[in-house]
Protein backbone atom coordinates (compact mmCIF):
# COMPACT_ATOMS: atom_id res chain seq x y z
CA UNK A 1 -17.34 42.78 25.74
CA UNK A 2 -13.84 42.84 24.55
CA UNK A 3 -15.41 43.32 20.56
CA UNK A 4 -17.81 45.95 21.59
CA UNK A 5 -15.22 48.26 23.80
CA UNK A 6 -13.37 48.17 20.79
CA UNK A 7 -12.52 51.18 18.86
CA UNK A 8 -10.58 51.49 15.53
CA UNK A 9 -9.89 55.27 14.88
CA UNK A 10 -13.11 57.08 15.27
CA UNK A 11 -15.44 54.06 14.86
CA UNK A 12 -16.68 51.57 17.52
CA UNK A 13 -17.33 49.03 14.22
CA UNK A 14 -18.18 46.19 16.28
CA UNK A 15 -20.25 48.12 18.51
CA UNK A 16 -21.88 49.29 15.52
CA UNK A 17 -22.48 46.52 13.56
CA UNK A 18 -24.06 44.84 16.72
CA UNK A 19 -26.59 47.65 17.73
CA UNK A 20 -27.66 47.49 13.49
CA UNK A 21 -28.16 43.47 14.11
CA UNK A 22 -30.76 43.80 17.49
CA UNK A 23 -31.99 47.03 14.86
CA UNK A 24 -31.42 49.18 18.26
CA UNK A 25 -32.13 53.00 17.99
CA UNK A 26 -29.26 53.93 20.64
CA UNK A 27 -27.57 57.02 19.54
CA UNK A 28 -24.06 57.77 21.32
CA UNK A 29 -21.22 60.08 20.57
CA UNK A 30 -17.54 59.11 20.70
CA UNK A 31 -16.78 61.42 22.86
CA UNK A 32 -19.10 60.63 25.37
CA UNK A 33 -20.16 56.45 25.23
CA UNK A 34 -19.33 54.49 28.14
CA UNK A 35 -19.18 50.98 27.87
CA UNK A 36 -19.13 49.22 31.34
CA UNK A 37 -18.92 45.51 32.18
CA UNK A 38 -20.99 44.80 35.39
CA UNK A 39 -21.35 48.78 36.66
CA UNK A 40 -24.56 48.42 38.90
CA UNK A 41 -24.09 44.74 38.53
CA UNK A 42 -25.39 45.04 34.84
CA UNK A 43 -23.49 42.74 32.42
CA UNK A 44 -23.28 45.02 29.97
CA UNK A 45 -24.16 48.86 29.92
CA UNK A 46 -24.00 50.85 27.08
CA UNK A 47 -24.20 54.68 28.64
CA UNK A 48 -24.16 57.95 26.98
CA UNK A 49 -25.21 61.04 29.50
CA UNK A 50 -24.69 63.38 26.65
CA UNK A 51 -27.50 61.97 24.47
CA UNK A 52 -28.85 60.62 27.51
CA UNK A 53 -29.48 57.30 26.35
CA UNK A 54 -28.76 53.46 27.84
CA UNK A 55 -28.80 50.29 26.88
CA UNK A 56 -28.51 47.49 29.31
CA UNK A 57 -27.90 43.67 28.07
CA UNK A 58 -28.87 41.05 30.68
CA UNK A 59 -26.23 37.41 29.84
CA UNK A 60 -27.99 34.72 31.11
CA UNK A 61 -26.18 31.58 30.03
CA UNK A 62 -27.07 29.15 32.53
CA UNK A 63 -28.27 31.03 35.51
CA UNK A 64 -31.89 31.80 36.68
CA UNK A 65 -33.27 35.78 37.38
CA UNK A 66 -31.39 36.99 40.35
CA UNK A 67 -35.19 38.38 41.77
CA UNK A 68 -35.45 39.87 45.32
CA UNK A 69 -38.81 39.86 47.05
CA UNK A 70 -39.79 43.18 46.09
CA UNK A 71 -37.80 44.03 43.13
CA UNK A 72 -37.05 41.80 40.11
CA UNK A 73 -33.64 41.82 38.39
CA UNK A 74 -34.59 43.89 35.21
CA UNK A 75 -36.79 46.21 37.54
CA UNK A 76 -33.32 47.17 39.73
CA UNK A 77 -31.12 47.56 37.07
CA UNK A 78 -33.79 49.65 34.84
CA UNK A 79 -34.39 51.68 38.25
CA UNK A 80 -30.91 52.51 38.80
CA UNK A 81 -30.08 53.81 35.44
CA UNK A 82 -33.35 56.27 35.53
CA UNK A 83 -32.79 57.26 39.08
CA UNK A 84 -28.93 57.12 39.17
CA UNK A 85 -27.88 57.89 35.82
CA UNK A 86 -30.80 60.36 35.05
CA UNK A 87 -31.43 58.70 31.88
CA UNK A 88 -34.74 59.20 30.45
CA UNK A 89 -37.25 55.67 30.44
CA UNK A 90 -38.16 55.91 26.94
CA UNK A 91 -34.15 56.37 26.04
CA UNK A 92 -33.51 53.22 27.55
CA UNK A 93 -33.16 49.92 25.52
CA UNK A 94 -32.73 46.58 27.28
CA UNK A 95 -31.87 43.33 25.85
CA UNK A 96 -32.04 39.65 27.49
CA UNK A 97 -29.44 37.47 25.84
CA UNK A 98 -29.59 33.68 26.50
CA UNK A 99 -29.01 30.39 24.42
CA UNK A 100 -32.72 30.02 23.59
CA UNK A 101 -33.99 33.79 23.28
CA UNK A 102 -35.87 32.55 26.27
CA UNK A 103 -38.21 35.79 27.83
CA UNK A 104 -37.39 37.14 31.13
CA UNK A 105 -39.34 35.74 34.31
CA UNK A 106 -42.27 37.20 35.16
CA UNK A 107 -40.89 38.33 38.08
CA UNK A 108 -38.11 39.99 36.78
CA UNK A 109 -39.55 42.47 34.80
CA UNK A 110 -42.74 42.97 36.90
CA UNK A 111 -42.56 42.66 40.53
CA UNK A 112 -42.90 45.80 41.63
CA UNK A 113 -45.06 47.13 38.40
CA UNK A 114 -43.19 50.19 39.23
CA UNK A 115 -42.21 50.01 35.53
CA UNK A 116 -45.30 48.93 33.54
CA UNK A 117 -43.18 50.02 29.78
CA UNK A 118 -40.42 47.41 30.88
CA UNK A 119 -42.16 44.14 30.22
CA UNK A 120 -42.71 44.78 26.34
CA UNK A 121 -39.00 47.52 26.26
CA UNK A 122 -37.42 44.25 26.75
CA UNK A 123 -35.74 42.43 23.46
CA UNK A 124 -35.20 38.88 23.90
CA UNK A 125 -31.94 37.77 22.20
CA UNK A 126 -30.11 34.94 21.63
CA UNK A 127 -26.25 33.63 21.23
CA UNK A 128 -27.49 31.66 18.05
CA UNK A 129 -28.94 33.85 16.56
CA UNK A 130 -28.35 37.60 16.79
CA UNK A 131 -24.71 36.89 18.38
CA UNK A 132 -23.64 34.61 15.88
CA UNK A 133 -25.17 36.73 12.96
CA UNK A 134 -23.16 39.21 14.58
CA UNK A 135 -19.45 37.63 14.85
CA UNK A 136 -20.31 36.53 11.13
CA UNK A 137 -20.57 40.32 9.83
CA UNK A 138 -17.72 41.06 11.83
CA UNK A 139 -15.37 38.91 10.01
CA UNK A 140 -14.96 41.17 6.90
CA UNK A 141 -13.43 43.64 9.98
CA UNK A 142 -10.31 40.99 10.62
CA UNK A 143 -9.52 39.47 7.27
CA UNK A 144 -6.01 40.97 7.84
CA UNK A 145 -5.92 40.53 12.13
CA UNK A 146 -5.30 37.00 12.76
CA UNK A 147 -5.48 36.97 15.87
CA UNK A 148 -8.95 38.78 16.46
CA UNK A 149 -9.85 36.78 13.40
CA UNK A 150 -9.29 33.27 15.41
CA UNK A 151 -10.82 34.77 18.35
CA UNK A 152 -14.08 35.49 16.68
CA UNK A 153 -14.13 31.73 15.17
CA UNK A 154 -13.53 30.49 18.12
CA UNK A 155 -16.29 32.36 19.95
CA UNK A 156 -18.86 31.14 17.41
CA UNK A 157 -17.36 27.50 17.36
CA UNK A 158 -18.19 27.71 21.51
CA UNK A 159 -21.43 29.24 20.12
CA UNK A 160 -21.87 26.56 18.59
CA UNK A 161 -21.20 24.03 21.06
CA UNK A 162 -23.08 25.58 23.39
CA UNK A 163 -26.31 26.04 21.60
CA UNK A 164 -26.05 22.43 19.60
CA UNK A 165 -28.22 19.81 21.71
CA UNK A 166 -27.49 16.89 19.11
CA UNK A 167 -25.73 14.30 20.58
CA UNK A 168 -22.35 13.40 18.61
CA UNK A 169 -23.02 10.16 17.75
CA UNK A 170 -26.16 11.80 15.84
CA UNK A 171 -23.70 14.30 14.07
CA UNK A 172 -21.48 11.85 12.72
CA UNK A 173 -24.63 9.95 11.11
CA UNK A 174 -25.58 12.85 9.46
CA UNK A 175 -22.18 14.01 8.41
CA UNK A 176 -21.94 10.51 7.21
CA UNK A 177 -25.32 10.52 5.04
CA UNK A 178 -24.19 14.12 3.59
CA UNK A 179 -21.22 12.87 2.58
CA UNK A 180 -22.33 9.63 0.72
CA UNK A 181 -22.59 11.27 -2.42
CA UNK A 182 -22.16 14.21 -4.23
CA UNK A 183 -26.26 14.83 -4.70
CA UNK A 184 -26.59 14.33 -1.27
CA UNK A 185 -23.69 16.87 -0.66
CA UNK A 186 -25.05 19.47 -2.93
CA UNK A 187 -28.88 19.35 -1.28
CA UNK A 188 -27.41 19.93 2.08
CA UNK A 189 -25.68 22.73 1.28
CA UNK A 190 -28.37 24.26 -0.89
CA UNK A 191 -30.60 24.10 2.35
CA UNK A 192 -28.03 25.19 4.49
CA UNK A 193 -27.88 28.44 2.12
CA UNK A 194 -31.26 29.04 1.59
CA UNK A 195 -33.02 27.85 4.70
CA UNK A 196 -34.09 31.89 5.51
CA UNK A 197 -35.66 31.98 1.73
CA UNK A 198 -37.18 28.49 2.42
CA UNK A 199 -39.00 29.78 5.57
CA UNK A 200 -40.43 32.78 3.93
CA UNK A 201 -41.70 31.16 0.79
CA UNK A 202 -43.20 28.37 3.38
CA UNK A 203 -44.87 30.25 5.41
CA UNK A 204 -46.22 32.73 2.06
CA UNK A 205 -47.55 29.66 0.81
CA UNK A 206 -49.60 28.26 3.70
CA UNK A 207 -50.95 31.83 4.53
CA UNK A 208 -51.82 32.94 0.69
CA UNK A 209 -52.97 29.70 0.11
CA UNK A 210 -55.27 29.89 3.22
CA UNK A 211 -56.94 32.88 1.68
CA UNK A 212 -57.33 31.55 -1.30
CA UNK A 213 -58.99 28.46 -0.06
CA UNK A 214 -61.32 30.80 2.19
CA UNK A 215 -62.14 32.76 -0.87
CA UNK A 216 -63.25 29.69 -2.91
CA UNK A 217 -65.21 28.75 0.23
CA UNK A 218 -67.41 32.17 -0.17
CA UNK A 219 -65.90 34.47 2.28
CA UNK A 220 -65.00 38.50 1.20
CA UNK A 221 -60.85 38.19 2.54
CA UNK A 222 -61.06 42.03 4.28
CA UNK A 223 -57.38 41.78 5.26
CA UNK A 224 -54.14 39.17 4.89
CA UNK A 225 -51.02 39.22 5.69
CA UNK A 226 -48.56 41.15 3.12
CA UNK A 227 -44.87 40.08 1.75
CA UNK A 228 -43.26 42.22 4.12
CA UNK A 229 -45.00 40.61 7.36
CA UNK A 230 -43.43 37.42 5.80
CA UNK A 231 -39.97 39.02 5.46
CA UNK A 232 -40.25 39.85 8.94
CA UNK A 233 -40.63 37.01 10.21
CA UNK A 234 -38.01 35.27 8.56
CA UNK A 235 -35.46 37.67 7.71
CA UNK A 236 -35.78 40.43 10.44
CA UNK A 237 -33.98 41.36 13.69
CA UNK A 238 -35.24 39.83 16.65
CA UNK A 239 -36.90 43.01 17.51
CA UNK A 240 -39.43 42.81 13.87
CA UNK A 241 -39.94 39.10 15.03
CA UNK A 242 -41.31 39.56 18.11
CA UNK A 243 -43.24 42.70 17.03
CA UNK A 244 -44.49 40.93 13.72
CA UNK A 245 -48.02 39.42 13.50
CA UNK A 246 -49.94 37.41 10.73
CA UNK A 247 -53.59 37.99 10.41
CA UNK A 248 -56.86 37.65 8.00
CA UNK A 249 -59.87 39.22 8.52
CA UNK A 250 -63.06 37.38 6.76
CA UNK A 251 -66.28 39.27 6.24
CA UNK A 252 -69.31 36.31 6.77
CA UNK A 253 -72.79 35.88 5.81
CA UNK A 254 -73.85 36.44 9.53
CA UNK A 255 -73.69 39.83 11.11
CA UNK A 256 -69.85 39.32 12.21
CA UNK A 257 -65.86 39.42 10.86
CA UNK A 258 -63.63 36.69 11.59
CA UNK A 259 -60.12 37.19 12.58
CA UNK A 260 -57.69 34.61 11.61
CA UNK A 261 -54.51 35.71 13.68
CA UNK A 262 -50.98 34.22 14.87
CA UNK A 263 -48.19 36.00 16.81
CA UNK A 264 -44.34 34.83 17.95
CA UNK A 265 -45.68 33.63 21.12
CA UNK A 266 -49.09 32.36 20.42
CA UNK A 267 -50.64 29.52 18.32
CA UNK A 268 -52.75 29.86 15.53
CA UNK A 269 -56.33 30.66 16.76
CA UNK A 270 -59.10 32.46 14.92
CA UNK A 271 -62.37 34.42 16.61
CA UNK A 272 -64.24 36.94 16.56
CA UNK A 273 -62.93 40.18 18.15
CA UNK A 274 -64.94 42.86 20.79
CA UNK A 275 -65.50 46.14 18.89
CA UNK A 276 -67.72 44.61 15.97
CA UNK A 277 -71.08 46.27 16.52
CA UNK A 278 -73.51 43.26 16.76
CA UNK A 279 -77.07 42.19 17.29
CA UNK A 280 -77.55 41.75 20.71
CA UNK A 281 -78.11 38.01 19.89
CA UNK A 282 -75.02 37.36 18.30
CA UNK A 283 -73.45 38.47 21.34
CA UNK A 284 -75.68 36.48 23.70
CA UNK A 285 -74.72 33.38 21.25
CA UNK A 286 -71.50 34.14 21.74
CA UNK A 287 -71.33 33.56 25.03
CA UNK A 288 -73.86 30.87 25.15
CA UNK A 289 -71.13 28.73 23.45
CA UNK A 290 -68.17 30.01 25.70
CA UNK A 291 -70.33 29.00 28.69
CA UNK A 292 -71.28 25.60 26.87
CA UNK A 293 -68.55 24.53 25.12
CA UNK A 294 -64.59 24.08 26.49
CA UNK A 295 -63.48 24.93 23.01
CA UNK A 296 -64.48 28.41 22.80
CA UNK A 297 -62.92 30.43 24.62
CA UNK A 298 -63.10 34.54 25.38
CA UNK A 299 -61.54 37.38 27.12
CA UNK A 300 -61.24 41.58 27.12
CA UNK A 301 -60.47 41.37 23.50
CA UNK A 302 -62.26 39.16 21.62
CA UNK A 303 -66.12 38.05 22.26
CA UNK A 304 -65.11 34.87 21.38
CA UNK A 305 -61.98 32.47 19.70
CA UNK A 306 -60.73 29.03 19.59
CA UNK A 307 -57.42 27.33 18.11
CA UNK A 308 -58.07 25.40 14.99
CA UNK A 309 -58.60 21.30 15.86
CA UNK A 310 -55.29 20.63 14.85
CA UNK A 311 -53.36 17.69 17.11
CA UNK A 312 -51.23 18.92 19.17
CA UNK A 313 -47.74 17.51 17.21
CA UNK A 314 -49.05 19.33 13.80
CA UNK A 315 -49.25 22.75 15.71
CA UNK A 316 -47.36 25.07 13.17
CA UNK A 317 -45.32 27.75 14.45
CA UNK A 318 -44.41 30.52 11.49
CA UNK A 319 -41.65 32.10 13.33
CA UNK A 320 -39.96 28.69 13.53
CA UNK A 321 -38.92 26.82 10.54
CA UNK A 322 -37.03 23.96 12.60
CA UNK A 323 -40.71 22.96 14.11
CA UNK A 324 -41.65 19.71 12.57
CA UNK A 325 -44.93 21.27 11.71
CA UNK A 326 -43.70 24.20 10.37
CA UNK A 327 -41.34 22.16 8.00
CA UNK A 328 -43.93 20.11 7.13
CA UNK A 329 -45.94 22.68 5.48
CA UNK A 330 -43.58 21.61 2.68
CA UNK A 331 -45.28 19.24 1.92
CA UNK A 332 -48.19 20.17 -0.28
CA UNK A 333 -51.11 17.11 0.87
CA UNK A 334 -49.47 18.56 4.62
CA UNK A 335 -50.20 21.78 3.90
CA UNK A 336 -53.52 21.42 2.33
CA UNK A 337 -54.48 18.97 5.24
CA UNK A 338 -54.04 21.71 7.65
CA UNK A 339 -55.60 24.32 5.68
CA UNK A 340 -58.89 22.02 5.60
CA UNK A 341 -59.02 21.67 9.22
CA UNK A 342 -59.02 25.16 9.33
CA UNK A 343 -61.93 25.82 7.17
CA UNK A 344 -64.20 23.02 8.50
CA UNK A 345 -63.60 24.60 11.85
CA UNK A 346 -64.48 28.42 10.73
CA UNK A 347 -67.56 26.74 8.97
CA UNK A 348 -68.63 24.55 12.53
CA UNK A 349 -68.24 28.03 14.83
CA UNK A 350 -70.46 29.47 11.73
CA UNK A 351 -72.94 26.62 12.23
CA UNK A 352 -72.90 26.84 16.41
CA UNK A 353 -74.06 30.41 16.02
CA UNK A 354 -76.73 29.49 13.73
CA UNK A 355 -78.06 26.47 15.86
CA UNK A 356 -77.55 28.76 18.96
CA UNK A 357 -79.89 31.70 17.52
CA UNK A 358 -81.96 28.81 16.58
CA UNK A 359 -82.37 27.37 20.20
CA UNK A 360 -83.01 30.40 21.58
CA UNK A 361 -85.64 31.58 19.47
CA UNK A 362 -87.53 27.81 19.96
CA UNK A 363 -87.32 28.90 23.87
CA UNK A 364 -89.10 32.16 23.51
């Protein structure tokens, strides 16, 4: 709070630089901002009446949603700065800052339903991550303040501490193996530097090399995912993360398109989505094998879809890098391995809607 009510000259720079790392759209004028700590029992409010816009960001360190029985927390405070402040819902931003970039409860944003825009307004951030990427491009602001210079170090050293579940004992091993040698030295700090560029060249690789695999297997690739989807993902605010997706579309030699997709918070899984105008028969296979079979799976979007037959510890996760999985994709044999699963599976739904059509037209 005390970074973000600060103002040198005409500039709230730390302000600034935070609402450019969350990539918020809040406009304000100097004249007019407010910045409040806990008005309307908000943590933080960001309030401009002129421009008529808000932001609201919800701290929860350790704490659970303060819900009530008929009103969740985000619902109250997003009520009283529409009814109260006369701010305009689509001017509102609101973010939910926690250790983890854990989501709100359900309850929180939806008790009521009052509100149905809040559940996907709200930006889930975290003290790793955006707040420490913050402090960090703050420091070229102090190089000549010591003493808001310390206090930002020490804020991301509590960060830090905070947000660091490896016990200490554990530390000191691994500052201990780092430090055995100089080539040891040197590959820990090249990782250390390029661990955002690692991500996005990992997670290129196992995607493009997916459709290259499906391609040599005889399917027309209709759509895959492109560089900046990747960039995204690993280099974007928290607000292109969440909003990012990964996706290929395969064009078969049955009636129907396969959609190979993966969001922030969803696994892998690949189907085939409603919308696709099909023989009736397809569609009666389709749900022949949801009916029959527990690994198929439908619902309002998609007429049917299943998650690859991966085991459950080699479940990759794009948006996460530090997921053993994820890391493992490294690996080349890894990364193939999965990749194969993949394709035997699209190939064995391909083959249950063959043998299905089959059955049915031996019961005629």
């Amino acid at each position: 709070m005390y970074l973000l009510n600060f103002k040198t000259g005409n500039e709230y720079r730390y302000l600034n630089a935070f609402l450019k790392c969350v990539d918020s759209s809040f406009e304000y004028d100097l004249n007019s901002l407010e910045i409040h700590k806990e008005l309307h029992d908000i943590d933080i409010l960001l309030l401009d009446k002129s421009t008529k816009r808000a932001v609201i960001i919800e701290n929860k360190i350790y704490a659970s949603d303060s819900n009530h029985e008929k009103e969740g927390q985000l619902e109250k405070y997003y009520r009283i700065i529409i009814e109260k402040e006369k701010i305009p819902e689509d001017n509102i931003e609101v973010y939910y800052l926690s250790l983890d970039g854990h989501e709100p409860s359900t309850e929180s944003v939806s008790t009521n339903n009052k509100y149905p825009k809040l559940c996907e307004k709200v930006q889930c951030i975290s003290y790793p991550n955006e707040i420490v990427r913050w402090l960090q491009g703050c420091m070229p602001f102090v190089y000549d303040k010591p003493f808001q210079r310390e206090t930002i170090i020490q804020y991301i050293k509590l960060i830090d501490d905070m947000t660091n579940n490896v016990d200490i004992e554990e530390r000191v091993e691994i500052k201990k193996l780092i430090g055995e040698s100089k080539s040891n030295l040197e590959s820990a700090k090249l990782l250390i530097d390029n661990v955002k560029h690692l991500h996005w060249h990992t997670i290129a690789d196992f995607w493009n090399g997916l459709v290259v695999v499906l391609e040599k297997n005889g399917y027309e690739v209709l759509q895959k995912p492109t560089e900046e989807d990747f960039s995204d993902i690993a280099h974007g605010s928290s607000r292109k993360r969440n909003n990012a997706s990964l996706s290929i579309e395969i064009k078969t030699s049955l009636p129907f398109n396969i959609q190979l997709e993966e969001y922030s918070d969803e696994l892998l899984y690949f189907g085939v989505r409603n919308g696709q105008k099909l023989p009736k028969q397809y569609v009666k296979a389709f749900e022949t094998l949801v009916a029959n079979n527990e690994d198929y799976e439908d619902d309002e979007n998609w007429y049917i879809w299943k998650y690859p037959s991966i085991p459950k510890d080699e479940n990759i996760d794009s948006w996460d890098i530090y997921n053993d999985a994820t890391f493992h994709l490294i690996d080349d044999s890894f990364r193939q391995r999965i990749t194969s699963v993949i394709i035997d599976d699209i190939s064995k739904f391909t083959k249950d809607v063959e043998d299905c059509l089959k059955a049915a037209d031996n019961n005629k």
